[in-house]
PDB file of N, CA and C in Angstrom:
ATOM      1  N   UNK A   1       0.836  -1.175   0.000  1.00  0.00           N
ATOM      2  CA  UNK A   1       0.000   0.000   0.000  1.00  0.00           C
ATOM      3  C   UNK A   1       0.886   1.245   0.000  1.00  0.00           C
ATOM      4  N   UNK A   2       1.018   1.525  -1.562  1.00  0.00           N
ATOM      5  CA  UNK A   2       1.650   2.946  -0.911  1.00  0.00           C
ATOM      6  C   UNK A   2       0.949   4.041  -1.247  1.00  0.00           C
ATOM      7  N   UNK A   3       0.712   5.576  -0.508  1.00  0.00           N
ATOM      8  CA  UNK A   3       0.578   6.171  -0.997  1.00  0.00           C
ATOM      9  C   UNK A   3      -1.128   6.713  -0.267  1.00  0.00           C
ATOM     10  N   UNK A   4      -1.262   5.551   0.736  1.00  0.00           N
ATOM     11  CA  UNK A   4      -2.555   5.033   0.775  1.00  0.00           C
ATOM     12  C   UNK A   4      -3.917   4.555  -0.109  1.00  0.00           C
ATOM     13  N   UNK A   5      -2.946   3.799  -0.874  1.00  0.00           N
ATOM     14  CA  UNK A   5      -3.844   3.471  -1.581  1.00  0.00           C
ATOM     15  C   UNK A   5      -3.649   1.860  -1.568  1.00  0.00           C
ATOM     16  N   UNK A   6      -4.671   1.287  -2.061  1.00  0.00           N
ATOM     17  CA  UNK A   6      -5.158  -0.347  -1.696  1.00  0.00           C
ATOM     18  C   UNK A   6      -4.699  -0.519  -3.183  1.00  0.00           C
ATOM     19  N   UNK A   7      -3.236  -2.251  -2.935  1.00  0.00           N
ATOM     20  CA  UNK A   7      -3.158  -2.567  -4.173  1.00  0.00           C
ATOM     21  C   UNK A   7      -4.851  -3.460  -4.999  1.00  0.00           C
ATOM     22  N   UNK A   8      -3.949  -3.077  -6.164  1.00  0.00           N
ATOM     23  CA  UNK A   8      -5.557  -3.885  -6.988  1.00  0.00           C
ATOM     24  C   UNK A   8      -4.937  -5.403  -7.736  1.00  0.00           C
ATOM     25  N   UNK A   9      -5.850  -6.006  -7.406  1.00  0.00           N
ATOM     26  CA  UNK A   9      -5.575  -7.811  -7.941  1.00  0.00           C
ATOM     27  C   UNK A   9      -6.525  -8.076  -8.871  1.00  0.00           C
ATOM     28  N   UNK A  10      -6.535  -8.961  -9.878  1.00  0.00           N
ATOM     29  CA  UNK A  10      -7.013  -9.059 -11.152  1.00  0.00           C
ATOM     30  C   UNK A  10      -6.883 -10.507 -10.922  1.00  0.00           C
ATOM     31  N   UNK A  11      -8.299 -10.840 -11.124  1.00  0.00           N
ATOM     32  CA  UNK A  11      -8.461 -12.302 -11.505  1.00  0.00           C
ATOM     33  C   UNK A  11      -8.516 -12.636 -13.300  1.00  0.00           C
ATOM     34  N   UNK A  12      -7.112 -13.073 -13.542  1.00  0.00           N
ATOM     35  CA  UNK A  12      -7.523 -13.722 -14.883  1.00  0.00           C
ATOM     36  C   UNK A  12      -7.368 -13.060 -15.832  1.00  0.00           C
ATOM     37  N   UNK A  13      -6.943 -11.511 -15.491  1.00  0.00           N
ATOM     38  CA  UNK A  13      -6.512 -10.452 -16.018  1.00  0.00           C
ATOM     39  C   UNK A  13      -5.347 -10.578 -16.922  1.00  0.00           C
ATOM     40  N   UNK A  14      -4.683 -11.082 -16.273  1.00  0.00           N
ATOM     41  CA  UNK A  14      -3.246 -10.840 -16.782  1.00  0.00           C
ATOM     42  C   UNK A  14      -2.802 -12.091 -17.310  1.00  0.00           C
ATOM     43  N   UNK A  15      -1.847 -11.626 -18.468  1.00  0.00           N
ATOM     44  CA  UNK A  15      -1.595 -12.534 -19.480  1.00  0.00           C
ATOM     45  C   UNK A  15       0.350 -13.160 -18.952  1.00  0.00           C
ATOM     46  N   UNK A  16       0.092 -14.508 -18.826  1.00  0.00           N
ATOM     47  CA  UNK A  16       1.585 -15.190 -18.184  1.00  0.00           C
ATOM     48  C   UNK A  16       2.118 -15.894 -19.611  1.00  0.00           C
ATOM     49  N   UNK A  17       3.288 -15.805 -19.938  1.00  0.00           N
ATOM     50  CA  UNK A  17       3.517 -16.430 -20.763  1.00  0.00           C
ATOM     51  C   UNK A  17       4.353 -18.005 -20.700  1.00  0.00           C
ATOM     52  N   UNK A  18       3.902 -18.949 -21.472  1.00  0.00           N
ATOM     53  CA  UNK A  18       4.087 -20.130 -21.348  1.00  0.00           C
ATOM     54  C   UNK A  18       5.526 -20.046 -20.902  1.00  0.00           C
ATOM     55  N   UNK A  19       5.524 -21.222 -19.550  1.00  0.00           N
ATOM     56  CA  UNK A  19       7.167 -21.809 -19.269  1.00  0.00           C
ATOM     57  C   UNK A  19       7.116 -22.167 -20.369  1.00  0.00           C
ATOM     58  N   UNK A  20       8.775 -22.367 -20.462  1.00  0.00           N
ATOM     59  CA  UNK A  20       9.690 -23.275 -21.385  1.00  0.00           C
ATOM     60  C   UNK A  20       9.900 -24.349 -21.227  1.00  0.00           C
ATOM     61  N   UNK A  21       9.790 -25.250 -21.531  1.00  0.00           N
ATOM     62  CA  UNK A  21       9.937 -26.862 -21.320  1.00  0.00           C
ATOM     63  C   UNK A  21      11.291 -27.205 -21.503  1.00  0.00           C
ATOM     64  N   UNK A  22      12.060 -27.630 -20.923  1.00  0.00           N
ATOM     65  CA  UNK A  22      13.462 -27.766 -20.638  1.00  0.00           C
ATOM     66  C   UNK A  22      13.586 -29.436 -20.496  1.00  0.00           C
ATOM     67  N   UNK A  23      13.889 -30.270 -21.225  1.00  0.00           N
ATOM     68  CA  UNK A  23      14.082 -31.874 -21.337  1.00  0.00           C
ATOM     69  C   UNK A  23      15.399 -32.093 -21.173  1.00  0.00           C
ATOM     70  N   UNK A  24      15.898 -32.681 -20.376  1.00  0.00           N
ATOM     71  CA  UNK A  24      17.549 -32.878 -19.855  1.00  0.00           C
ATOM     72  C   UNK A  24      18.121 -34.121 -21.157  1.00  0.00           C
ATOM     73  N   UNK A  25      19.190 -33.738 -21.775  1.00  0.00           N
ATOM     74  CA  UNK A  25      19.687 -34.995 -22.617  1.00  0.00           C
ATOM     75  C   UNK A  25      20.430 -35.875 -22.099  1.00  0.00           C
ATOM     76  N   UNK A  26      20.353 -36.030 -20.571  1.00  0.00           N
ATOM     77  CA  UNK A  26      20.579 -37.379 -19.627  1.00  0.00           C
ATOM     78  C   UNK A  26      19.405 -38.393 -19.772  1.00  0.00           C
ATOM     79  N   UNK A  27      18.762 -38.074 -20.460  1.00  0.00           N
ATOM     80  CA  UNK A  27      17.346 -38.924 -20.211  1.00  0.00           C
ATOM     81  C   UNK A  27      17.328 -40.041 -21.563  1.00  0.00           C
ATOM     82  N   UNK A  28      17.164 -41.399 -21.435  1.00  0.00           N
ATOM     83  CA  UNK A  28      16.836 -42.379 -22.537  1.00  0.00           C
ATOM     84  C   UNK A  28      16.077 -41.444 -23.471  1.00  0.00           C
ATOM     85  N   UNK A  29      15.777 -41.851 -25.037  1.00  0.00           N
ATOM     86  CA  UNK A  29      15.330 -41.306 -26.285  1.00  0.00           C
ATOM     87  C   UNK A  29      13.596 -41.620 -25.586  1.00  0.00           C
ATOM     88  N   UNK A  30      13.023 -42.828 -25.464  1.00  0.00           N
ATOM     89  CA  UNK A  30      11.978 -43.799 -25.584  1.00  0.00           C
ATOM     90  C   UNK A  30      11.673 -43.021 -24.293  1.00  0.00           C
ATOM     91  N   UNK A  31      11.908 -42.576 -22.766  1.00  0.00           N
ATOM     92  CA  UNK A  31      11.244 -41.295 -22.127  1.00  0.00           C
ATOM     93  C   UNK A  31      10.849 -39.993 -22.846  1.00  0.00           C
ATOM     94  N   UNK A  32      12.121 -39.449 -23.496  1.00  0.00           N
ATOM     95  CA  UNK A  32      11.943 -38.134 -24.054  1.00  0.00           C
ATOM     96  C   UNK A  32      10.850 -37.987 -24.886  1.00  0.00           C
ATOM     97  N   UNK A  33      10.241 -39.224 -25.982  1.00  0.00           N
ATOM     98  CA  UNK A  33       9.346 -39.097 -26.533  1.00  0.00           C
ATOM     99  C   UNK A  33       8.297 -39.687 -25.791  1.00  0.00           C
ATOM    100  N   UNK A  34       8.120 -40.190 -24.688  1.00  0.00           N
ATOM    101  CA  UNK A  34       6.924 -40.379 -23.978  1.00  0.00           C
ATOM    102  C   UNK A  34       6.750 -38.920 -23.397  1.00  0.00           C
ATOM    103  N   UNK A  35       7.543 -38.331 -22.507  1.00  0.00           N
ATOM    104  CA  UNK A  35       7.559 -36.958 -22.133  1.00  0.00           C
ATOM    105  C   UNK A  35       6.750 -35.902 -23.104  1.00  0.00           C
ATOM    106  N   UNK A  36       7.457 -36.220 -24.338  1.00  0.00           N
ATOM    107  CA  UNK A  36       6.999 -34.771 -25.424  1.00  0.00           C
ATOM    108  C   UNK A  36       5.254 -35.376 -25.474  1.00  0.00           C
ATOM    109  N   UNK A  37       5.190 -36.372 -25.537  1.00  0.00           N
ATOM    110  CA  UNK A  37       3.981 -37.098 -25.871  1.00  0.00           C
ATOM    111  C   UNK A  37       2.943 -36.305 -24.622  1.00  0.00           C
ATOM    112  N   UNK A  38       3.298 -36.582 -23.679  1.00  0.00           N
ATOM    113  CA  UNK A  38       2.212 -36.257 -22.677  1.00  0.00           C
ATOM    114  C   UNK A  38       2.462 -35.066 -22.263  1.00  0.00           C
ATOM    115  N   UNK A  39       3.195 -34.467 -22.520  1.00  0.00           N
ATOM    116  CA  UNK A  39       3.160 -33.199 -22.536  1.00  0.00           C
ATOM    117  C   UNK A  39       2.841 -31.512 -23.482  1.00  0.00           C
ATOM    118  N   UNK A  40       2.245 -32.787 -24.419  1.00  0.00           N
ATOM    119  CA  UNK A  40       2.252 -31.535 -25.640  1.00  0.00           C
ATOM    120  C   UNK A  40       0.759 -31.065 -25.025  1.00  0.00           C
ATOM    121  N   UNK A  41       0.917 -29.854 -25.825  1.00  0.00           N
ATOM    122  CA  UNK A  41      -0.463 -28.914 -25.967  1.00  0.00           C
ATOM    123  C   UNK A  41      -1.078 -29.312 -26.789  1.00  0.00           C
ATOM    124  N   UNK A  42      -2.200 -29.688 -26.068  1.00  0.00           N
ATOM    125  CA  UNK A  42      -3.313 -30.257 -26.997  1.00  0.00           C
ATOM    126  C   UNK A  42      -4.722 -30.957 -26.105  1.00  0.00           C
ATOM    127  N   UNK A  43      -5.779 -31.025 -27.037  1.00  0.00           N
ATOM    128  CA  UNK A  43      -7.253 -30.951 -26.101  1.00  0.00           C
ATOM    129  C   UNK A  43      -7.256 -32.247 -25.684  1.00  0.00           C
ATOM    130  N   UNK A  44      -6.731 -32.992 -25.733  1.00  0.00           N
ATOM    131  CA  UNK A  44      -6.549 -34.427 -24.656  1.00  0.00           C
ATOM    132  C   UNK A  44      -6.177 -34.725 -23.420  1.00  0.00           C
ATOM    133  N   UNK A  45      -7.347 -35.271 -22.854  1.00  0.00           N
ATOM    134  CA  UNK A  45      -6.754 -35.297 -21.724  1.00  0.00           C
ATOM    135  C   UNK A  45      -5.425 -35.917 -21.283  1.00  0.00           C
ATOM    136  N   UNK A  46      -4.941 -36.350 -20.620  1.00  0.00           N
ATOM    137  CA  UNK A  46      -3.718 -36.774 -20.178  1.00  0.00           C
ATOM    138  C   UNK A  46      -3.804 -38.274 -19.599  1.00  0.00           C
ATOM    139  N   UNK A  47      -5.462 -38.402 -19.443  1.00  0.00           N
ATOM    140  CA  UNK A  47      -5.412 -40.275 -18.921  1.00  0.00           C
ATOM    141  C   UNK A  47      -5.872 -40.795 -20.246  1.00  0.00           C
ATOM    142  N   UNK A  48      -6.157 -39.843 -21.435  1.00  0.00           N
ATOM    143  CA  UNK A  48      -6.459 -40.664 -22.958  1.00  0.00           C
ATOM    144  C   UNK A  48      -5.272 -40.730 -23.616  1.00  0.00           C
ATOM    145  N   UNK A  49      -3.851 -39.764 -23.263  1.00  0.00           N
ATOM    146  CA  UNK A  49      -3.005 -39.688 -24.415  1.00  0.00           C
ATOM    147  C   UNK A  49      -2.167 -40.557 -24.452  1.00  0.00           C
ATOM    148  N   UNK A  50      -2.101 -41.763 -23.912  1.00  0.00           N
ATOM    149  CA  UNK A  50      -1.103 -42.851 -23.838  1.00  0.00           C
ATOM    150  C   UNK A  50      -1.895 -43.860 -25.101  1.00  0.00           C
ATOM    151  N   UNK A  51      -3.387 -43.722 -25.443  1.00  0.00           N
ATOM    152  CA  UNK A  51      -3.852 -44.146 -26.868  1.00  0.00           C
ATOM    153  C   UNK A  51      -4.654 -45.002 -26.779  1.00  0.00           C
ATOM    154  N   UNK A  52      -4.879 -45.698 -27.772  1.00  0.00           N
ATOM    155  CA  UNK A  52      -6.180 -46.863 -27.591  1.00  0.00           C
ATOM    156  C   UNK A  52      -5.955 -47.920 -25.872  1.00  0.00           C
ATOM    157  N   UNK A  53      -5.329 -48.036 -25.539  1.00  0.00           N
ATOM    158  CA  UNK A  53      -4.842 -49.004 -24.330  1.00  0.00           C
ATOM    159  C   UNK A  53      -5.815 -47.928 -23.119  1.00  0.00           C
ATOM    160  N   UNK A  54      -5.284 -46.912 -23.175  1.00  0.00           N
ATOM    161  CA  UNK A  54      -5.450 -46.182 -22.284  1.00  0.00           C
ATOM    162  C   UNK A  54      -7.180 -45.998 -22.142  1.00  0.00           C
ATOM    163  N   UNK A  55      -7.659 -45.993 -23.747  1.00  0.00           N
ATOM    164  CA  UNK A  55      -9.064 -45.533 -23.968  1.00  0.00           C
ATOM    165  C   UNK A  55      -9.889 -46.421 -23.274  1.00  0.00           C
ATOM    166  N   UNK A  56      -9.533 -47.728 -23.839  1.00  0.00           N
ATOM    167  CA  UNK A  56     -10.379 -49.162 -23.720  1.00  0.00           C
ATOM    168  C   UNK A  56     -10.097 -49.006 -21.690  1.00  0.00           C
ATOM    169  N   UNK A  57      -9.002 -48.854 -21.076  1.00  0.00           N
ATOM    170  CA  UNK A  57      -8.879 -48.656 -19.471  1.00  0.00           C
ATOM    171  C   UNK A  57      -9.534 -47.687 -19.005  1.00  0.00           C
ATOM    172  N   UNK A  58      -9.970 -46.585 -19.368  1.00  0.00           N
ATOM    173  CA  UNK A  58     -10.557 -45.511 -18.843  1.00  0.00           C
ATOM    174  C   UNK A  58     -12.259 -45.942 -18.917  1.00  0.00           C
ATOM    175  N   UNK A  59     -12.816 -46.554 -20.394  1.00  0.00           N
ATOM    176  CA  UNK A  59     -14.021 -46.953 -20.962  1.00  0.00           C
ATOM    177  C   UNK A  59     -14.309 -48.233 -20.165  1.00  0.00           C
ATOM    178  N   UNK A  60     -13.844 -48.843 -19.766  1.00  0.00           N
ATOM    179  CA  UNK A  60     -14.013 -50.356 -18.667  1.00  0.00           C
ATOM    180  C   UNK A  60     -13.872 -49.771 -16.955  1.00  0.00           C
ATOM    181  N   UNK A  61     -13.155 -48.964 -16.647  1.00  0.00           N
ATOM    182  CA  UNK A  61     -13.416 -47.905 -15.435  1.00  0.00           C
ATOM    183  C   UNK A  61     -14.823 -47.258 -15.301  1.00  0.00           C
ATOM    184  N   UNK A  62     -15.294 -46.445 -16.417  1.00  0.00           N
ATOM    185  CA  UNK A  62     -16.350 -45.833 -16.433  1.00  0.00           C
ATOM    186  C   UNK A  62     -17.442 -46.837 -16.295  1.00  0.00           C
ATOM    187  N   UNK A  63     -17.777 -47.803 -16.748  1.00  0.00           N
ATOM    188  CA  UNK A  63     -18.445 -48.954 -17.179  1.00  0.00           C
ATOM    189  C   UNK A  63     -19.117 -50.126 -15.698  1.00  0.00           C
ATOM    190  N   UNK A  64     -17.653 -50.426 -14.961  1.00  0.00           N
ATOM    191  CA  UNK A  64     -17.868 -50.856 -13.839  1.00  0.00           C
ATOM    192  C   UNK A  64     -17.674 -49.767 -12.884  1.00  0.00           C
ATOM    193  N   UNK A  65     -17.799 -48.636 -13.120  1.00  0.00           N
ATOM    194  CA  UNK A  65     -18.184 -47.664 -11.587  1.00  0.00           C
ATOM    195  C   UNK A  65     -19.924 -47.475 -11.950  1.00  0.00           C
ATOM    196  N   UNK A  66     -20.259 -47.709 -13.287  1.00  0.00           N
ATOM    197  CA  UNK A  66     -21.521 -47.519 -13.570  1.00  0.00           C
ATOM    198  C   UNK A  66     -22.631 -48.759 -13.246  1.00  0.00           C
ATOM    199  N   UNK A  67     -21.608 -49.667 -13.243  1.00  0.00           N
ATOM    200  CA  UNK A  67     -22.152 -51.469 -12.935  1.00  0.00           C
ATOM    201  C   UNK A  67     -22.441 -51.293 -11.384  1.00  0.00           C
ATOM    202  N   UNK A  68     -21.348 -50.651 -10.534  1.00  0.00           N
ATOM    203  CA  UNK A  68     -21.669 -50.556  -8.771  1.00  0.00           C
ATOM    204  C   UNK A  68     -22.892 -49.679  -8.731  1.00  0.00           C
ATOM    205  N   UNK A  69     -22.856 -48.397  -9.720  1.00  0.00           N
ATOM    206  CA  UNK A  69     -23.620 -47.210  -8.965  1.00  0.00           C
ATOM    207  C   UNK A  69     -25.138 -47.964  -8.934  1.00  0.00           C
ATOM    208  N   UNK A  70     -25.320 -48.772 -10.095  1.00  0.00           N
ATOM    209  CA  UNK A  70     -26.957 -49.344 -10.333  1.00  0.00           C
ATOM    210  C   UNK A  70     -27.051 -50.245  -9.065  1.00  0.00           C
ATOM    211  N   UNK A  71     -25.878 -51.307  -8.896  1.00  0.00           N
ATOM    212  CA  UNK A  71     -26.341 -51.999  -8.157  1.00  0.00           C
ATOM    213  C   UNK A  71     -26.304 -51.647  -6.947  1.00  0.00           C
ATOM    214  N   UNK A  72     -25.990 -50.588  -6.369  1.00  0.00           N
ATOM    215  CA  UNK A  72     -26.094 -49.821  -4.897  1.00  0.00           C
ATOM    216  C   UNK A  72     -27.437 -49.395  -5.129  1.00  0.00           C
ATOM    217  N   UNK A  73     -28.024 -48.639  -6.025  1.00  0.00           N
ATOM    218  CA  UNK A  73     -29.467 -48.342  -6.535  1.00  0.00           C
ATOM    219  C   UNK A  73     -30.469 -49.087  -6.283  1.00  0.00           C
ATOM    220  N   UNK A  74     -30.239 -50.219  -6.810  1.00  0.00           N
ATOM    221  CA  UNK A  74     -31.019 -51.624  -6.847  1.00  0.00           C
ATOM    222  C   UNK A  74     -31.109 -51.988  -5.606  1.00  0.00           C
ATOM    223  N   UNK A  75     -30.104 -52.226  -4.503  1.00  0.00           N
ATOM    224  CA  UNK A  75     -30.036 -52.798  -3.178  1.00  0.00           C
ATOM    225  C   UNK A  75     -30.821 -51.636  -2.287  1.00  0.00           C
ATOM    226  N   UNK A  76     -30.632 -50.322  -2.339  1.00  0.00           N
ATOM    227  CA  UNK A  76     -31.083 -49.184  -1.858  1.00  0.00           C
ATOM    228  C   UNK A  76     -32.535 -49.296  -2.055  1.00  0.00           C
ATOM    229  N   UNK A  77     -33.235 -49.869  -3.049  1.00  0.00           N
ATOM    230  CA  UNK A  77     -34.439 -49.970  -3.793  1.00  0.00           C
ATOM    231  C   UNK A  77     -35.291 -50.951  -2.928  1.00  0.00           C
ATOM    232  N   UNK A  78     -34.619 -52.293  -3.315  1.00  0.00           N
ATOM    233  CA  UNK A  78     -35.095 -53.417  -2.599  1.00  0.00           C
ATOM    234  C   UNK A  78     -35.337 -53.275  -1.299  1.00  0.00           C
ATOM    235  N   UNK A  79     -34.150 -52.724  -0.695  1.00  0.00           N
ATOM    236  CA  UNK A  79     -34.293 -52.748   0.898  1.00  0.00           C
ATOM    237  C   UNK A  79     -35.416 -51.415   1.457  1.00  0.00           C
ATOM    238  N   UNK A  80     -35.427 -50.482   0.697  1.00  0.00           N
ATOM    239  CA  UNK A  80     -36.603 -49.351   0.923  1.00  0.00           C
ATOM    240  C   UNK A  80     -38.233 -50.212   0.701  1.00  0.00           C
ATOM    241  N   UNK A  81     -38.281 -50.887  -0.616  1.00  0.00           N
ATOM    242  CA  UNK A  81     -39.813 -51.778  -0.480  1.00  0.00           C
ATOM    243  C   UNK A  81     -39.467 -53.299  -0.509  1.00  0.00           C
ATOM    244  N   UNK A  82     -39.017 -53.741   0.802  1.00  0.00           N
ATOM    245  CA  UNK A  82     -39.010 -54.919   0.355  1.00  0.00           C
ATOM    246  C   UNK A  82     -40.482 -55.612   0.944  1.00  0.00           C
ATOM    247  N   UNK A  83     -41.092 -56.590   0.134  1.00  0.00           N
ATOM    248  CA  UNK A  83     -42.346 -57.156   0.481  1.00  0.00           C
ATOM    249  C   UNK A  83     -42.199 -57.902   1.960  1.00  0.00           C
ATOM    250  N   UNK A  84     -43.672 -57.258   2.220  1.00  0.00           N
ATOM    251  CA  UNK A  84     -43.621 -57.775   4.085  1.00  0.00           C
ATOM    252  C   UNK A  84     -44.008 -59.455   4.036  1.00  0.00           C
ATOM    253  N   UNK A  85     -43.268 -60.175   4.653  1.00  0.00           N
ATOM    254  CA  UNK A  85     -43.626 -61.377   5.075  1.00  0.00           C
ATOM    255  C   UNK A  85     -44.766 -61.683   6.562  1.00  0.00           C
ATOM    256  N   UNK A  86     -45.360 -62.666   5.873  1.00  0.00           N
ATOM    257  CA  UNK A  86     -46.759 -62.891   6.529  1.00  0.00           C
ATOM    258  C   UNK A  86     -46.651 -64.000   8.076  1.00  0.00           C
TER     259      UNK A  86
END
């Protein structure tokens, strides 16, 4: 504050310019291009860019968290009406 005056902060305002990506040539070839790989700019996420392997693992994740959520549903269901015994 100088001057008495209140500094001013900017959300989102201000423009940062991209780090530099700095890859050490101590590193095996077969990292460096996994590195550039998952690190490039680009609209992929980062648990798809390792490629079809990765897709089919993420798509079988989604699949059986969707297989529990029903059957927690289902048990939640049953046990809310279950038929009264006589």
């Amino acid at each position: 504050m100088r001057n008495g005056k209140t500094p001013r902060r900017t959300m989102g305002g201000g423009h940062h310019p991209e780090p530099k990506v700095y890859i050490s040539d101590k590193i095996p070839d077969s990292l460096r291009k996994s590195m550039q790989t998952f690190q490039a700019k680009n609209e992929i996420p980062v648990f798809l860019k390792g490629g079809p392997a990765d897709k089919a693992l993420f798509l079988t994740t989604v699949a059986l968290c969707g297989i529990g959520i029903l059957g927690v549903l289902r048990f939640v269901w049953s046990a809310g009406f279950a038929s009264k015994k006589k």
